[in-house]
C-alpha atoms as a PDB file:
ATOM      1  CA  UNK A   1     -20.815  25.872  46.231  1.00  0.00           C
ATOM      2  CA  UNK A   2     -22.386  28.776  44.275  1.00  0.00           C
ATOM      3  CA  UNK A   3     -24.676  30.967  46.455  1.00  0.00           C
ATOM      4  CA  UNK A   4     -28.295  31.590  45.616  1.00  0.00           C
ATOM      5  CA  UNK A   5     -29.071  34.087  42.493  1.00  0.00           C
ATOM      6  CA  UNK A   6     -30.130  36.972  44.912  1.00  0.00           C
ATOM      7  CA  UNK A   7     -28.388  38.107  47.520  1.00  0.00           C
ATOM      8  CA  UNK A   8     -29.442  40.556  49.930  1.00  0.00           C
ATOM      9  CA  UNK A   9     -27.732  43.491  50.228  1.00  0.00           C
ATOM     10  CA  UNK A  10     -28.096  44.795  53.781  1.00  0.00           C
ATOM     11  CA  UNK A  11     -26.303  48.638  53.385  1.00  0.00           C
ATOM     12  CA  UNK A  12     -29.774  50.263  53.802  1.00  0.00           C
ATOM     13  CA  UNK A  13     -30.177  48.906  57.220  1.00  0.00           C
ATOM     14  CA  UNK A  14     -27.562  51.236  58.552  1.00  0.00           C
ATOM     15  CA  UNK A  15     -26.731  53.825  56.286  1.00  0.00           C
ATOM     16  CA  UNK A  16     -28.985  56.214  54.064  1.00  0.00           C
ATOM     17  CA  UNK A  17     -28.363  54.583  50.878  1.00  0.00           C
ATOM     18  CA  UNK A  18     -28.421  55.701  46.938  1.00  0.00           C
ATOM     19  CA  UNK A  19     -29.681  58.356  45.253  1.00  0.00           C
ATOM     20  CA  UNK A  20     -33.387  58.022  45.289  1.00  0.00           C
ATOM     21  CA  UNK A  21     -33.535  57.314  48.718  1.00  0.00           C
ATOM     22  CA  UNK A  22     -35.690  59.682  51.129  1.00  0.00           C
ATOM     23  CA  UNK A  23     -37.036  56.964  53.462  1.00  0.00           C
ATOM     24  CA  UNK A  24     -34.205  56.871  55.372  1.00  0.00           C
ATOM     25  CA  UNK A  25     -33.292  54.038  57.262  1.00  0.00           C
ATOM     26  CA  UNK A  26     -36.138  50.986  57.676  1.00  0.00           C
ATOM     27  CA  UNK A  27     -37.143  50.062  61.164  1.00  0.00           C
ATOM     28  CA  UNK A  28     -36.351  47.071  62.974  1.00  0.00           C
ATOM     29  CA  UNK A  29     -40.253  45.394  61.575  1.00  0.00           C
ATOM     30  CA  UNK A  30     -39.750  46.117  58.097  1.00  0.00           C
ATOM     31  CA  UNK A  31     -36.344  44.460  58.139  1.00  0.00           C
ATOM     32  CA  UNK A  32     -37.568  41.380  60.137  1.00  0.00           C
ATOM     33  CA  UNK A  33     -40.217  41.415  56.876  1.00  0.00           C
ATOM     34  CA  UNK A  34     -37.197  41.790  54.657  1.00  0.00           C
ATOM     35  CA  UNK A  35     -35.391  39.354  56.096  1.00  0.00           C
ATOM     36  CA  UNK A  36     -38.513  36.870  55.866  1.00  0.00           C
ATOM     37  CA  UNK A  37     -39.159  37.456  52.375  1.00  0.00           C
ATOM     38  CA  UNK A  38     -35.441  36.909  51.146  1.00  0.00           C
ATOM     39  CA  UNK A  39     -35.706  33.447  53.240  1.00  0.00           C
ATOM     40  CA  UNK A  40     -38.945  32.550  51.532  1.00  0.00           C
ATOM     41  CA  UNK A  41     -37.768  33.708  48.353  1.00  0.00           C
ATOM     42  CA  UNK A  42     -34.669  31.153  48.505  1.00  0.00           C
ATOM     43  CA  UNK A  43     -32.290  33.776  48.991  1.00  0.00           C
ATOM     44  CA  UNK A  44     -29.482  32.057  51.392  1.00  0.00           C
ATOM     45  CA  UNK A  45     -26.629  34.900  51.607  1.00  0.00           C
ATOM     46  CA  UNK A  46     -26.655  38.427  53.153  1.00  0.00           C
ATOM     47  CA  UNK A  47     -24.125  41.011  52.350  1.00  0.00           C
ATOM     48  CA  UNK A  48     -22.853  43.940  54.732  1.00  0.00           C
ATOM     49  CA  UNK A  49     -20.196  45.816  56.040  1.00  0.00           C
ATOM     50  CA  UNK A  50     -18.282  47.364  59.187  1.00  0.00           C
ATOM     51  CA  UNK A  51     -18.729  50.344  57.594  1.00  0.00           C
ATOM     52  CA  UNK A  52     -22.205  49.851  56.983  1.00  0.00           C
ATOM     53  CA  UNK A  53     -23.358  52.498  59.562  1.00  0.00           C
ATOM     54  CA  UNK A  54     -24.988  49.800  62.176  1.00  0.00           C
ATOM     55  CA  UNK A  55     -26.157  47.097  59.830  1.00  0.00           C
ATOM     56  CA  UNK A  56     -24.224  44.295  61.203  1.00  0.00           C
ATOM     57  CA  UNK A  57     -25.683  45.219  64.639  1.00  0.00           C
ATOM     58  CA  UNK A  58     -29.257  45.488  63.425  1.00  0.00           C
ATOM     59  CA  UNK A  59     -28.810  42.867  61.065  1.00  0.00           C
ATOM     60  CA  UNK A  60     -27.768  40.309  63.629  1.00  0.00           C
ATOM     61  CA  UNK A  61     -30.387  41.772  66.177  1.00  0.00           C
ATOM     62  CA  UNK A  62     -32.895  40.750  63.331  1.00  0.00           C
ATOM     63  CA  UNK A  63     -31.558  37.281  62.590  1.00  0.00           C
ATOM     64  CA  UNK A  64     -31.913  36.249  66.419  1.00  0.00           C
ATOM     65  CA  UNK A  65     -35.460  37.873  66.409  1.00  0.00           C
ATOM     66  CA  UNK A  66     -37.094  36.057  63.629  1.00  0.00           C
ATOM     67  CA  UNK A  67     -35.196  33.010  64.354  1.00  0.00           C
ATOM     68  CA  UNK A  68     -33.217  33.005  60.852  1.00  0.00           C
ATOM     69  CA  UNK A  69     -29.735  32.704  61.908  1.00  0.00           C
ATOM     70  CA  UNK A  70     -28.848  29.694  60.589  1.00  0.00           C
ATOM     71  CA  UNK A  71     -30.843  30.055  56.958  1.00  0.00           C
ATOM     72  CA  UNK A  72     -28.773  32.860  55.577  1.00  0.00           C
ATOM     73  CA  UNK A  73     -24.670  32.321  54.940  1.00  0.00           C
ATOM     74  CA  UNK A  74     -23.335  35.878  56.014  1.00  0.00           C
ATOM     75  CA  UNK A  75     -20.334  38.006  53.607  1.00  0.00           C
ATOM     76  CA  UNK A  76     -19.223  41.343  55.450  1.00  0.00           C
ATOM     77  CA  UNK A  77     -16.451  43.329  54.519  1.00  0.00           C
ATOM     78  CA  UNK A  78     -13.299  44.673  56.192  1.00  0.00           C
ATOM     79  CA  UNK A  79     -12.147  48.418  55.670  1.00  0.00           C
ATOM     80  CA  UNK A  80      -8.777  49.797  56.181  1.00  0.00           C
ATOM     81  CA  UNK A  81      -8.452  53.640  56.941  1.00  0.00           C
ATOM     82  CA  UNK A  82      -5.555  56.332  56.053  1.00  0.00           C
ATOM     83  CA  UNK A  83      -4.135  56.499  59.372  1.00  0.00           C
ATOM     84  CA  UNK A  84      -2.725  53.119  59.258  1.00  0.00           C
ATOM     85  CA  UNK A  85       0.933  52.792  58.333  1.00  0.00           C
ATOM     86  CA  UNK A  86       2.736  49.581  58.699  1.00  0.00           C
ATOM     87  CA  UNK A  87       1.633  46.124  58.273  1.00  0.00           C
ATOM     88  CA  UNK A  88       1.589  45.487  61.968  1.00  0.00           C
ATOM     89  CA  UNK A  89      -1.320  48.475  62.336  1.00  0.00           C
ATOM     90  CA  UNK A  90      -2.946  46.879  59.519  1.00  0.00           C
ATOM     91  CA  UNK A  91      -3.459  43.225  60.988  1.00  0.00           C
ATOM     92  CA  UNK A  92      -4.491  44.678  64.625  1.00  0.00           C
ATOM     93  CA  UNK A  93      -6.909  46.314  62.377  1.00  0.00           C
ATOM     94  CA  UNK A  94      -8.126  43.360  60.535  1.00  0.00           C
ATOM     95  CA  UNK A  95      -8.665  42.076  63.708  1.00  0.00           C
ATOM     96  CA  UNK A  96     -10.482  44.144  65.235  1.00  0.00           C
ATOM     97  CA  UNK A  97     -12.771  44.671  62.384  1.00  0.00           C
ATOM     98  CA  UNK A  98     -13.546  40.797  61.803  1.00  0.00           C
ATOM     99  CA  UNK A  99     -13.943  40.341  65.402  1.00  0.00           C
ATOM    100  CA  UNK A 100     -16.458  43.475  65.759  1.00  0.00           C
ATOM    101  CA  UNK A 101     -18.049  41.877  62.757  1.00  0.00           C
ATOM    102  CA  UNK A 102     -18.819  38.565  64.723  1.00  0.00           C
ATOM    103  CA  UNK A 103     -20.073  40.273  67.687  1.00  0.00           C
ATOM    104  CA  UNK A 104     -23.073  42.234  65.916  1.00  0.00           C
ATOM    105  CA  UNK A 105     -23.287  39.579  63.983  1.00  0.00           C
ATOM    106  CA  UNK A 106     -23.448  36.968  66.761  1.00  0.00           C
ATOM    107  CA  UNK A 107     -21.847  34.445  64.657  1.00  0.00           C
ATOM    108  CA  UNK A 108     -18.541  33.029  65.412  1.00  0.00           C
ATOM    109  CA  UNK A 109     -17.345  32.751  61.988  1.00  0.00           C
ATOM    110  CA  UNK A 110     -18.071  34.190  58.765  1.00  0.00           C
ATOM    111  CA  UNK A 111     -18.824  32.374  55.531  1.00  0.00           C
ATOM    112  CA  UNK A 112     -16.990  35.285  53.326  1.00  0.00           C
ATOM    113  CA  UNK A 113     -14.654  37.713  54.030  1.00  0.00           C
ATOM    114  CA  UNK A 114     -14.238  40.795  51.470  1.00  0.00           C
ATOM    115  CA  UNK A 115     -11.597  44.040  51.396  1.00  0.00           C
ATOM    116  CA  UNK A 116     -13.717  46.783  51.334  1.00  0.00           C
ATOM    117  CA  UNK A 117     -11.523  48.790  49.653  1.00  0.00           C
ATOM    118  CA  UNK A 118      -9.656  47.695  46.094  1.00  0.00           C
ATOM    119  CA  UNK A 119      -6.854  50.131  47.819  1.00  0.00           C
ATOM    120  CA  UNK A 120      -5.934  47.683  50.313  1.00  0.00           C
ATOM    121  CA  UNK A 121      -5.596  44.673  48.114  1.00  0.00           C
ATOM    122  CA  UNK A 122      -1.937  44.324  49.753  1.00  0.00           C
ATOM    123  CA  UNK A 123      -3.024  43.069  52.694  1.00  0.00           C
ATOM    124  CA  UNK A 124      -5.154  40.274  51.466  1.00  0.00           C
ATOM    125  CA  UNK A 125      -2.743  37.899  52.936  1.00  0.00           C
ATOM    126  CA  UNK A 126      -4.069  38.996  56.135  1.00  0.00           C
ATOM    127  CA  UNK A 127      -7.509  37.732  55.192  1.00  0.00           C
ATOM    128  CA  UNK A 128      -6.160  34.781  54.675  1.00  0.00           C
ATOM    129  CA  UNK A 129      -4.550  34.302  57.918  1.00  0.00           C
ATOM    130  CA  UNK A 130      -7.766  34.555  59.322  1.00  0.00           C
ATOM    131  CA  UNK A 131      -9.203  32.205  57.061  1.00  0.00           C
ATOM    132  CA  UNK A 132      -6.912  29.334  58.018  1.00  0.00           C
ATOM    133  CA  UNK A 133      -8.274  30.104  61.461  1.00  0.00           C
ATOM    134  CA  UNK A 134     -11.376  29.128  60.928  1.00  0.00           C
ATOM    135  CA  UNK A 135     -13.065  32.750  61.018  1.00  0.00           C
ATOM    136  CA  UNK A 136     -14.692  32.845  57.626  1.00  0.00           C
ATOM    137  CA  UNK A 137     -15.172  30.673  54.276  1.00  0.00           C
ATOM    138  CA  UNK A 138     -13.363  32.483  51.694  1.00  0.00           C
ATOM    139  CA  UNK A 139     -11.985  35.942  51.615  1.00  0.00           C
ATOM    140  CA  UNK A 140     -11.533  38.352  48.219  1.00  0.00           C
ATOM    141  CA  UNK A 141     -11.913  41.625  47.483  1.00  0.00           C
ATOM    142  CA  UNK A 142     -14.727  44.713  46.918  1.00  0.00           C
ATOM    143  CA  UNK A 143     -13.388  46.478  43.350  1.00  0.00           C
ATOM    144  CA  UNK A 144     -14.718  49.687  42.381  1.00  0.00           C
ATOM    145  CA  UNK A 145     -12.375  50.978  39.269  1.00  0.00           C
ATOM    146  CA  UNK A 146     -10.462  50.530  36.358  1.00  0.00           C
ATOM    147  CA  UNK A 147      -7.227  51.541  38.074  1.00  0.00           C
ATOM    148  CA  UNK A 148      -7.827  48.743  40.705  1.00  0.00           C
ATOM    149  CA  UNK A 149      -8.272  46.441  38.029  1.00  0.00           C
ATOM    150  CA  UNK A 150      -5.623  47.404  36.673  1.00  0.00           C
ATOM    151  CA  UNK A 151      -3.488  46.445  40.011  1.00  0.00           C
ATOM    152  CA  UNK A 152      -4.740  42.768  39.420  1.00  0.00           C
ATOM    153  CA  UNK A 153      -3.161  42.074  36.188  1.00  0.00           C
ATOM    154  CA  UNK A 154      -3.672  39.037  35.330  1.00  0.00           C
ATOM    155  CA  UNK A 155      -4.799  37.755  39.121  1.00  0.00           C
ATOM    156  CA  UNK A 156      -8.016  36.416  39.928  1.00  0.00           C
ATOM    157  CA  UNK A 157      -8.769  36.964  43.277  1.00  0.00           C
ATOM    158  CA  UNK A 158     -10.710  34.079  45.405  1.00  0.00           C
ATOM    159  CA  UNK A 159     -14.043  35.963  45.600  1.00  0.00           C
ATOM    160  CA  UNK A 160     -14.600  39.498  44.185  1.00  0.00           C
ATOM    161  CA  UNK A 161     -17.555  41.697  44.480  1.00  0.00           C
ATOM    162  CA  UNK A 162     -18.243  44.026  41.330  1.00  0.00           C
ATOM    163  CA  UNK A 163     -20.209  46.483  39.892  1.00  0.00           C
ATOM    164  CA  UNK A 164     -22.370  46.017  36.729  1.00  0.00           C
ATOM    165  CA  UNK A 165     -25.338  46.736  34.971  1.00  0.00           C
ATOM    166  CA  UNK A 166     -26.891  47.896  31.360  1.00  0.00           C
ATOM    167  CA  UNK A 167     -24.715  51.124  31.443  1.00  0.00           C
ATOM    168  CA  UNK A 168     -21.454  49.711  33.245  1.00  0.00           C
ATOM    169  CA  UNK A 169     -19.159  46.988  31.337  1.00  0.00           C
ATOM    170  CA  UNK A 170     -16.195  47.798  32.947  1.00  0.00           C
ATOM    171  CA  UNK A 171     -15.361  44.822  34.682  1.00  0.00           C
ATOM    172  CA  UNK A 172     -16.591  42.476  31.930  1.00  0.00           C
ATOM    173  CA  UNK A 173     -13.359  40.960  30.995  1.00  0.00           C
ATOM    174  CA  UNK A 174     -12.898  40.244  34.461  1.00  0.00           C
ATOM    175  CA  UNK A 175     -16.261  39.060  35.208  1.00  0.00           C
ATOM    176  CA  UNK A 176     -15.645  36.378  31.886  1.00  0.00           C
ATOM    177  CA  UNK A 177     -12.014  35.325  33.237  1.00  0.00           C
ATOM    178  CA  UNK A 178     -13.164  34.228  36.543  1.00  0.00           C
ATOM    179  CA  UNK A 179     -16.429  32.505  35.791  1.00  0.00           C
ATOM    180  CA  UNK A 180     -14.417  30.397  33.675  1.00  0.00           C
ATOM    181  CA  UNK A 181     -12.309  29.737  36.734  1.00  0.00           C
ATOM    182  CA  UNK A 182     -14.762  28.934  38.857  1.00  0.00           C
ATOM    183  CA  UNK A 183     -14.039  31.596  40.945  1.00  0.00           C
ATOM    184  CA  UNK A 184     -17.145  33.298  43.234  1.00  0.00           C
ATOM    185  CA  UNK A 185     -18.483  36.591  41.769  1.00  0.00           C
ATOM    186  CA  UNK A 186     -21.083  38.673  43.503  1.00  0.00           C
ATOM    187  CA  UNK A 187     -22.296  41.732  41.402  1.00  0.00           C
ATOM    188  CA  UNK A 188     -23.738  45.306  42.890  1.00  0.00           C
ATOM    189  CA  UNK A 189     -25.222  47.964  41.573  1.00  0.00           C
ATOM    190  CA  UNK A 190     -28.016  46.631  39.132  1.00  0.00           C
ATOM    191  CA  UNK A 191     -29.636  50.178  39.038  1.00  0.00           C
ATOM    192  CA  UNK A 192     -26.657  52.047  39.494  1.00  0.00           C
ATOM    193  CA  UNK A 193     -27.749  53.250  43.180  1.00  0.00           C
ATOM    194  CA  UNK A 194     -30.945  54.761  42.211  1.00  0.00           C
ATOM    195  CA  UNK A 195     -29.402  56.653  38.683  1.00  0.00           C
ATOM    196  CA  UNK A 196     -31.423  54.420  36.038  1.00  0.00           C
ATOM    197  CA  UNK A 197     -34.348  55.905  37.825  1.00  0.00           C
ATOM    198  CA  UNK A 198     -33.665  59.546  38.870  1.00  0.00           C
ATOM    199  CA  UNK A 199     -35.622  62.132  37.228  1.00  0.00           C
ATOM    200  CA  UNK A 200     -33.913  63.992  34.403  1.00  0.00           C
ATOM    201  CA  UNK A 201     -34.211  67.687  36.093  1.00  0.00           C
ATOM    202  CA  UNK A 202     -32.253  66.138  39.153  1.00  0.00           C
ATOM    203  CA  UNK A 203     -29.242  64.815  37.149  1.00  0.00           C
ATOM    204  CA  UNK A 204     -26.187  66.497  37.343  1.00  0.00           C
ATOM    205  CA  UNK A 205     -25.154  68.541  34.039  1.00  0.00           C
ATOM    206  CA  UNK A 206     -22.396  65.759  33.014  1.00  0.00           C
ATOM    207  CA  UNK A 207     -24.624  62.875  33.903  1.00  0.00           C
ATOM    208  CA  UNK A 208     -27.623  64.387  31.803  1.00  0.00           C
ATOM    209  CA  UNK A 209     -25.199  65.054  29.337  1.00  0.00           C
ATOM    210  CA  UNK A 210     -23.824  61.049  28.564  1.00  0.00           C
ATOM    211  CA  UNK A 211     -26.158  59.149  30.627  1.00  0.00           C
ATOM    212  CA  UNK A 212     -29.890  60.426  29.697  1.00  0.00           C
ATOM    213  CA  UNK A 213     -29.938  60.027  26.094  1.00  0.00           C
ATOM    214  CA  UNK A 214     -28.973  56.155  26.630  1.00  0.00           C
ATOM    215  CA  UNK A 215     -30.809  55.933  29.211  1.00  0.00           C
ATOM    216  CA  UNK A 216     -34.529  57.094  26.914  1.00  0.00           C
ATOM    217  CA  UNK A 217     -33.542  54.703  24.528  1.00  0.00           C
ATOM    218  CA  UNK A 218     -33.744  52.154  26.796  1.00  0.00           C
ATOM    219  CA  UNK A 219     -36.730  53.019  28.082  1.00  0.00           C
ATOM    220  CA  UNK A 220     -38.182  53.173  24.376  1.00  0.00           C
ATOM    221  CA  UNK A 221     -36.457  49.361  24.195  1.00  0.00           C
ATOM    222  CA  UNK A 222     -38.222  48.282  27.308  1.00  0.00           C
ATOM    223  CA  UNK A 223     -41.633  49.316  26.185  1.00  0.00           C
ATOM    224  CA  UNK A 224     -41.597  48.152  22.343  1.00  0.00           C
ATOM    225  CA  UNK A 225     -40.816  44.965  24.613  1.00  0.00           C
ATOM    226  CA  UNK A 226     -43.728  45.381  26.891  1.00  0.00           C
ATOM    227  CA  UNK A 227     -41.806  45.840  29.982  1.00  0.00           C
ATOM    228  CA  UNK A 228     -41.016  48.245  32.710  1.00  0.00           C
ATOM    229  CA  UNK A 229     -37.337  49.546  32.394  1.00  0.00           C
ATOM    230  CA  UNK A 230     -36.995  48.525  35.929  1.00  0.00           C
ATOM    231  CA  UNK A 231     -37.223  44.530  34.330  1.00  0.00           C
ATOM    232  CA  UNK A 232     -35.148  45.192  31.450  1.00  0.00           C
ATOM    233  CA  UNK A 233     -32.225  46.503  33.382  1.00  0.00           C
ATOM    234  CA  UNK A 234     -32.561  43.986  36.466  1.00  0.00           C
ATOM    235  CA  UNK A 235     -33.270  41.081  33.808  1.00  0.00           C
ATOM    236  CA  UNK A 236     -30.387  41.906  31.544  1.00  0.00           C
ATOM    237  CA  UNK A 237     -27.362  41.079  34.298  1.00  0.00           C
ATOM    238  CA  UNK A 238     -29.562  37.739  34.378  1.00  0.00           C
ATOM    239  CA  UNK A 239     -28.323  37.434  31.251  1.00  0.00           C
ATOM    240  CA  UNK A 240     -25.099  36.919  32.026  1.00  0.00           C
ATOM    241  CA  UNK A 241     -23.955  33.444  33.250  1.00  0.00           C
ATOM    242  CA  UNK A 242     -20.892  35.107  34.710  1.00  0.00           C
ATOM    243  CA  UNK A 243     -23.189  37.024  37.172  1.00  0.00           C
ATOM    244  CA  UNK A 244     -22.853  34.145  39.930  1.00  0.00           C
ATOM    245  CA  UNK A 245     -24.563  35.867  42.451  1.00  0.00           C
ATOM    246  CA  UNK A 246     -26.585  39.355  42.208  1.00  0.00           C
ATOM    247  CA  UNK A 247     -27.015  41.761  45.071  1.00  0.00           C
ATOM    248  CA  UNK A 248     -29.722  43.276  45.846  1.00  0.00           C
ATOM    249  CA  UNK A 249     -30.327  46.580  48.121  1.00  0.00           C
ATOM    250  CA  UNK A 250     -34.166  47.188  49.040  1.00  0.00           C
ATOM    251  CA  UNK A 251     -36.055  49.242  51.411  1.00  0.00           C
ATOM    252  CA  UNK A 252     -39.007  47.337  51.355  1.00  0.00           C
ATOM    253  CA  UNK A 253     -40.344  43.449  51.588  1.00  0.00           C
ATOM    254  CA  UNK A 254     -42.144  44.934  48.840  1.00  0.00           C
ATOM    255  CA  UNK A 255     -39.790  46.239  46.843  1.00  0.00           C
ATOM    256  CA  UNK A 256     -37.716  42.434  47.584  1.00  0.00           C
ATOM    257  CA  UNK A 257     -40.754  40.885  46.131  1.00  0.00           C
ATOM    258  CA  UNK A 258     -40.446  42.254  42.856  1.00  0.00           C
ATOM    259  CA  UNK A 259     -37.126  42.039  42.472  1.00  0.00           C
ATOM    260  CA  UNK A 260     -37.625  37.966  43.178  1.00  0.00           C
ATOM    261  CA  UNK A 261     -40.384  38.141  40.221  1.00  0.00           C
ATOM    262  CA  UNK A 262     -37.996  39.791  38.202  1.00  0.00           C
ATOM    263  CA  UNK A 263     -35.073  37.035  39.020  1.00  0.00           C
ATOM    264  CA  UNK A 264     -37.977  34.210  37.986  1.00  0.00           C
ATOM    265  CA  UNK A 265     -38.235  35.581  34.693  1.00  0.00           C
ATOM    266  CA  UNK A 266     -35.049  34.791  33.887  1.00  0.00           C
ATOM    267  CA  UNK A 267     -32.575  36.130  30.641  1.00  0.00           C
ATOM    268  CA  UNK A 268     -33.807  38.458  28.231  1.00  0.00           C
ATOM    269  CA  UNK A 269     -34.008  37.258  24.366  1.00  0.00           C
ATOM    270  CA  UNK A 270     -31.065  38.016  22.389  1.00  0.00           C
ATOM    271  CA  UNK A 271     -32.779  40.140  20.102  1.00  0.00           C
ATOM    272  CA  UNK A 272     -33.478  42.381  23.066  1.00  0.00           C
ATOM    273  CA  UNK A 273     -29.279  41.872  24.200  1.00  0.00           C
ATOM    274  CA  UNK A 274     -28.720  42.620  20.795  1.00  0.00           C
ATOM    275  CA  UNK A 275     -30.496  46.040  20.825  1.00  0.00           C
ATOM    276  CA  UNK A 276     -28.710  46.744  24.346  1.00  0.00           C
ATOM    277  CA  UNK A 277     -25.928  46.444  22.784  1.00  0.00           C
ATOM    278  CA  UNK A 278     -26.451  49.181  19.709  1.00  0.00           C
ATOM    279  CA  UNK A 279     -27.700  51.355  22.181  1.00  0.00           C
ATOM    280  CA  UNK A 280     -25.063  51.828  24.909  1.00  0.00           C
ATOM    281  CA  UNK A 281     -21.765  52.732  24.259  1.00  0.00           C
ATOM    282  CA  UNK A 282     -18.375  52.712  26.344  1.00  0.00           C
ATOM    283  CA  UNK A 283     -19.377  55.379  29.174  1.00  0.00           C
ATOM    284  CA  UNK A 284     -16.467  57.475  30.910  1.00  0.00           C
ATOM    285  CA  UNK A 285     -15.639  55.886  34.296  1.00  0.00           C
ATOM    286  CA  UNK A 286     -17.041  58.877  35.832  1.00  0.00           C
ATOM    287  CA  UNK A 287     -20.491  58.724  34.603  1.00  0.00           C
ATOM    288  CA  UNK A 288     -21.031  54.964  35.736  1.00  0.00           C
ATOM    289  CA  UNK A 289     -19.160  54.915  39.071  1.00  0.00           C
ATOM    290  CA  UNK A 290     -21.101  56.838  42.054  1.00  0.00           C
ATOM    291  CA  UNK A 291     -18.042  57.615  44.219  1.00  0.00           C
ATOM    292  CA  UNK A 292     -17.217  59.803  41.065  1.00  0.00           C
ATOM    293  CA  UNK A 293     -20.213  61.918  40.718  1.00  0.00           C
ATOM    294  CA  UNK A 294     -20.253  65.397  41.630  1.00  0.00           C
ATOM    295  CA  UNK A 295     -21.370  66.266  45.329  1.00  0.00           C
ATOM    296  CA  UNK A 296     -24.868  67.271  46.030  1.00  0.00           C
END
């Protein structure tokens, strides 16, 4: 059963997160209001990570607080490090992750299960394993690149998380395949972490280079439409029936709030998908994937 549109990303809870972001961390209030607002939003699925800083500690601190643990289906992710070396290292590993998972979490099993990293998609079996024990729903994997799309082929994986928005079309193939499949499909980075925002003096020379002059032309498309940018970009993955499930990173119940007015506007015309698609061209991999940028 599909999830809701939104979900809630939870990576800001325990890590400073994207570009744009100066706040810092939110305190444990403002993500008990979060938390409240993606409930009465009809948001019903939260996203995080072991290597989310402490999310899934705070995260399930806040659940038990506000008395939400049972209204939100939970999807955390495992990551495997460079030290391990044999299959054995990597299923104690597994293990250990999951279980730490279901501690902060106070849950005793997961609804999804992700790889964190599109390096590890080897072990994926090991997922499994767990699955069939009754410690989470589904399992899949977190992809990030061409190259570990590439080490798919022609695979569909159970659940995959992706990145796409107006400026990244990488995984579009992909995202077409599995939709007809039926397969689950969670996609991140509407605003590519902060980028579609950041002023132009405080973009890198490569990224004002490819990535500004696109990114003023939408901004002239958004207001000939008489909209904020912010709408058209968030609006267009709407667009998309293969976008099952959308995440959503905020800082602020505020900020959630308008993200949920966005989602209840629904697709943009295709005139306006139309122009989108004149404007922005094929971007290198490097402009449209963060963990590629150059270093502050």
């Amino acid at each position: 059963m599909p999830f809701s549109k939104l979900i809630l990303g939870t990576v800001q809870f325990g890590l400073n997160y994207g570009i744009n972001n100066c706040a810092g961390k939110p305190d444990d209030g403002r993500i008990d209001a979060i938390l409240r607002t993606a409930a009465d939003g009809g948001i019903d699925a939260l996203d995080t990570a072991r290597a989310y800083g402490d999310s899934e500690e705070r995260l399930g601190a806040a659940l038990a607080r506000t008395g939400l643990a049972g209204h939100f289906h939970l999807i955390s992710k495992v990551k495997l490090y460079p030290e391990i070396r044999s299959r054995a290292d990597a299923e104690q590993a597994v293990e250990k992750s999951v279980c730490a998972s279901l501690k902060a979490l106070r849950r005793d099993t997961l609804d999804g299960l992700l790889l964190h990293n599109e390096n590890d998609l080897e072990y994926l079996p090991l997922l499994e394993a767990l699955r069939r024990r009754g410690l989470t729903g589904f399992i899949g994997a977190s992809l990030d690149s061409l190259a570990g799309l590439a080490r798919l082929g022609a695979t569909l994986l159970p659940a995959a998380q992706v990145p796409a928005n107006i400026l990244d079309r990488r995984f579009q193939t992909y995202l077409q395949r599995a939709h007809r499949a039926g397969q689950r499909i969670f996609v991140r980075s509407v605003y590519l972490q902060g980028l579609l925002f950041k002023p132009a003096g405080e973009l890198s020379r490569p990224l004002a280079e490819t990535v500004l002059p696109v990114r003023i032309r939408l901004e002239q498309l958004a207001a000939s439409a008489g909209m904020p940018p912010g709408e058209l970009y968030f609006r267009y993955l709407l667009s998309d029936p293969a976008c099952q499930s959308i995440l959503t990173g905020v800082d602020t119940p505020e900020q959630l709030q308008e993200n949920l007015k966005l989602a209840a506007r629904g697709a943009l015309t295709d005139d306006l998908l139309r122009a989108i698609a004149a404007i922005v061209p094929e971007l290198p991999e490097e402009c449209v994937r963060p963990s590629a940028w150059p270093k502050a």
